[in-house]
N, C-alpha and C. Protein backbone atom coordinates (compact mmCIF):
# COMPACT_ATOMS: atom_id res chain seq x y z
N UNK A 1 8.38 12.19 13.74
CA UNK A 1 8.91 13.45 13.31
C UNK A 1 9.71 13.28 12.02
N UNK A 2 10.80 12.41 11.84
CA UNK A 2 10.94 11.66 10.46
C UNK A 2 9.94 11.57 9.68
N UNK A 3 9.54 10.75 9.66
CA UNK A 3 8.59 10.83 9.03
C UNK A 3 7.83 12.13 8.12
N UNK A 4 7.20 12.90 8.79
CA UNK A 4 6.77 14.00 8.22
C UNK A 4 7.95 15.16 7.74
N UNK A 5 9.13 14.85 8.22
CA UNK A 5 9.79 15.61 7.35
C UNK A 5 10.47 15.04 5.95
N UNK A 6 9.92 13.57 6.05
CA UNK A 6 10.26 13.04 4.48
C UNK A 6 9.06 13.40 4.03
N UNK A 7 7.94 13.80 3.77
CA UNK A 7 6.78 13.93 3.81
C UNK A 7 6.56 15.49 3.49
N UNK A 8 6.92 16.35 4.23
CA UNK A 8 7.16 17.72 4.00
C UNK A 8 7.96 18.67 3.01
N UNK A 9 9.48 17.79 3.40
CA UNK A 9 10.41 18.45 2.53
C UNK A 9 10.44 18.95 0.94
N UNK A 10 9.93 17.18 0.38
CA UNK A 10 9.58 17.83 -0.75
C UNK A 10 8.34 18.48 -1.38
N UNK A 11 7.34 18.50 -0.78
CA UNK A 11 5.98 19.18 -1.45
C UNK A 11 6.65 20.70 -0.71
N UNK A 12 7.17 21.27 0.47
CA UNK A 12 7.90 22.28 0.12
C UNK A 12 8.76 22.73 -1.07
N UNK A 13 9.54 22.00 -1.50
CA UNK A 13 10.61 22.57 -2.12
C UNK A 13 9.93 22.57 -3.86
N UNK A 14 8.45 21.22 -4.16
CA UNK A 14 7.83 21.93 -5.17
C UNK A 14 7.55 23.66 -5.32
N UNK A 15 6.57 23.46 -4.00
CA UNK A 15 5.46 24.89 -3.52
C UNK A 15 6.52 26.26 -3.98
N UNK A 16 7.85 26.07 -3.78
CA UNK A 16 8.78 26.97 -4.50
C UNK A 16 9.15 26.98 -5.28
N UNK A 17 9.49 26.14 -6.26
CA UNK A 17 10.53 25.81 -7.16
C UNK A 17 9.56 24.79 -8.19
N UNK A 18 8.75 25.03 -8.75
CA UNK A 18 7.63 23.99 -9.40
C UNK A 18 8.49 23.85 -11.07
N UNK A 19 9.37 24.23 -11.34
CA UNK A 19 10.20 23.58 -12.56
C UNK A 19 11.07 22.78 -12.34
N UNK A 20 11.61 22.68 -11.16
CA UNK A 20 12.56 21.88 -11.02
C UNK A 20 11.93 20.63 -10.79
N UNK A 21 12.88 19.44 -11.30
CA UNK A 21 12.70 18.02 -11.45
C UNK A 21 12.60 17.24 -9.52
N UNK A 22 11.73 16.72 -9.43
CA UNK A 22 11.45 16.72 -7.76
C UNK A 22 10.85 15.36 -7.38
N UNK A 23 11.55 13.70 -8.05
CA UNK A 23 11.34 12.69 -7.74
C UNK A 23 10.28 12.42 -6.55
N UNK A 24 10.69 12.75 -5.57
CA UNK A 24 10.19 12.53 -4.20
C UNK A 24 8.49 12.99 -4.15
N UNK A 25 8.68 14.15 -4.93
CA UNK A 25 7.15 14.54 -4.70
C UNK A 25 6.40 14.65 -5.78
N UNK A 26 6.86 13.43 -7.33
CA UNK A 26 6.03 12.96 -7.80
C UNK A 26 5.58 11.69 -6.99
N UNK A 27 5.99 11.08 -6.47
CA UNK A 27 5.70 10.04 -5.81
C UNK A 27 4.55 10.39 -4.73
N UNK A 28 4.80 11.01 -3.88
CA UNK A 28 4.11 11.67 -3.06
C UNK A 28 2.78 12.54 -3.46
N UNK A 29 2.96 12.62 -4.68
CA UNK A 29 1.22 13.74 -5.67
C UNK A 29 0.49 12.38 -5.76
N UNK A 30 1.15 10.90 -5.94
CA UNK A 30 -0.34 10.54 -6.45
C UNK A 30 -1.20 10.00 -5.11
N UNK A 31 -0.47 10.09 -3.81
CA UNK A 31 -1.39 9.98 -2.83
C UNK A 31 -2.07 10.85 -2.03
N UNK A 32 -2.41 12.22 -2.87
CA UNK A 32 -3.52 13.12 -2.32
C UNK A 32 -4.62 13.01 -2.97
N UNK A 33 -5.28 13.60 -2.16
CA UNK A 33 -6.72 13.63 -2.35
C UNK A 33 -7.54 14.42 -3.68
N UNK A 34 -8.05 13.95 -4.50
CA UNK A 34 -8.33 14.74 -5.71
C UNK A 34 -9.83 14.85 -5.78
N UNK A 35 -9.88 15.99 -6.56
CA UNK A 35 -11.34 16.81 -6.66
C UNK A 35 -11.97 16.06 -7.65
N UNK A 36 -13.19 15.56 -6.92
CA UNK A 36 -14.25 14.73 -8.48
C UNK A 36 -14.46 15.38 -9.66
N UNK A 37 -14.76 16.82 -9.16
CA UNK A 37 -15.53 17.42 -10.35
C UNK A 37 -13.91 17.79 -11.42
N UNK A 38 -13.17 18.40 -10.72
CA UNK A 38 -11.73 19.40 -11.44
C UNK A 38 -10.75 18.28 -11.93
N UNK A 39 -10.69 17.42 -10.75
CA UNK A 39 -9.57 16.15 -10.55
C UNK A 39 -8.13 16.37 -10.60
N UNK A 40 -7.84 17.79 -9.94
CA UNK A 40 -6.94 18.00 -9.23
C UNK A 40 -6.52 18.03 -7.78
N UNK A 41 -5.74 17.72 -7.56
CA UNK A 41 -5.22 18.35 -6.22
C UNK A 41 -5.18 19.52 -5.14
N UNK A 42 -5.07 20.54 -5.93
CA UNK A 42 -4.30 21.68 -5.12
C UNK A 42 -5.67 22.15 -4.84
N UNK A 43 -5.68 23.08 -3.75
CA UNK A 43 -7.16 23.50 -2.99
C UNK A 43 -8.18 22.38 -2.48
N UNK A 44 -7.57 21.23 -2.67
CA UNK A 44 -8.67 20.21 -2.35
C UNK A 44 -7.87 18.74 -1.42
N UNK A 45 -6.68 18.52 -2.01
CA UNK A 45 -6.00 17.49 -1.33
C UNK A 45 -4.30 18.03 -1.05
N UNK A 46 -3.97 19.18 -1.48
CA UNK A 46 -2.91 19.89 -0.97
C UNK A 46 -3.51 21.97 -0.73
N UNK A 47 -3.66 22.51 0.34
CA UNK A 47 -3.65 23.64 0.58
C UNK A 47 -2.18 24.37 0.61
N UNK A 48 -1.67 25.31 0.09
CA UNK A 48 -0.99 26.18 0.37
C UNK A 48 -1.01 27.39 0.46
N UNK A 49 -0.76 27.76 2.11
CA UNK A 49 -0.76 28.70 2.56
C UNK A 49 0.19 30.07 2.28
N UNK A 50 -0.30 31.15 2.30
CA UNK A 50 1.11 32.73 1.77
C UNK A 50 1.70 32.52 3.07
């Protein structure tokens, strides 16, 4: 449960706040999953839901 809330917290507090400076979850972007063709992330190795 630790765990995933070190894990959670900050790709939350990007998903809101995407100017602010957010150590934790640059660290945490380069271990998702990225799109061959786009070679991004989002819709492919991070979903966020409304």
């Amino acid at each position: 449960m630790q765990l995933a809330d070190l894990v959670a917290y900050p790709i939350g507090r990007w998903a809101l706040d995407k100017t602010k400076e957010n150590k934790a979850f640059s660290y945490i972007e380069k271990k998702f999953h990225t799109s061959p063709k786009a070679g991004g992330y989002l819709n492919y190795g991070l979903k966020i839901f409304p």
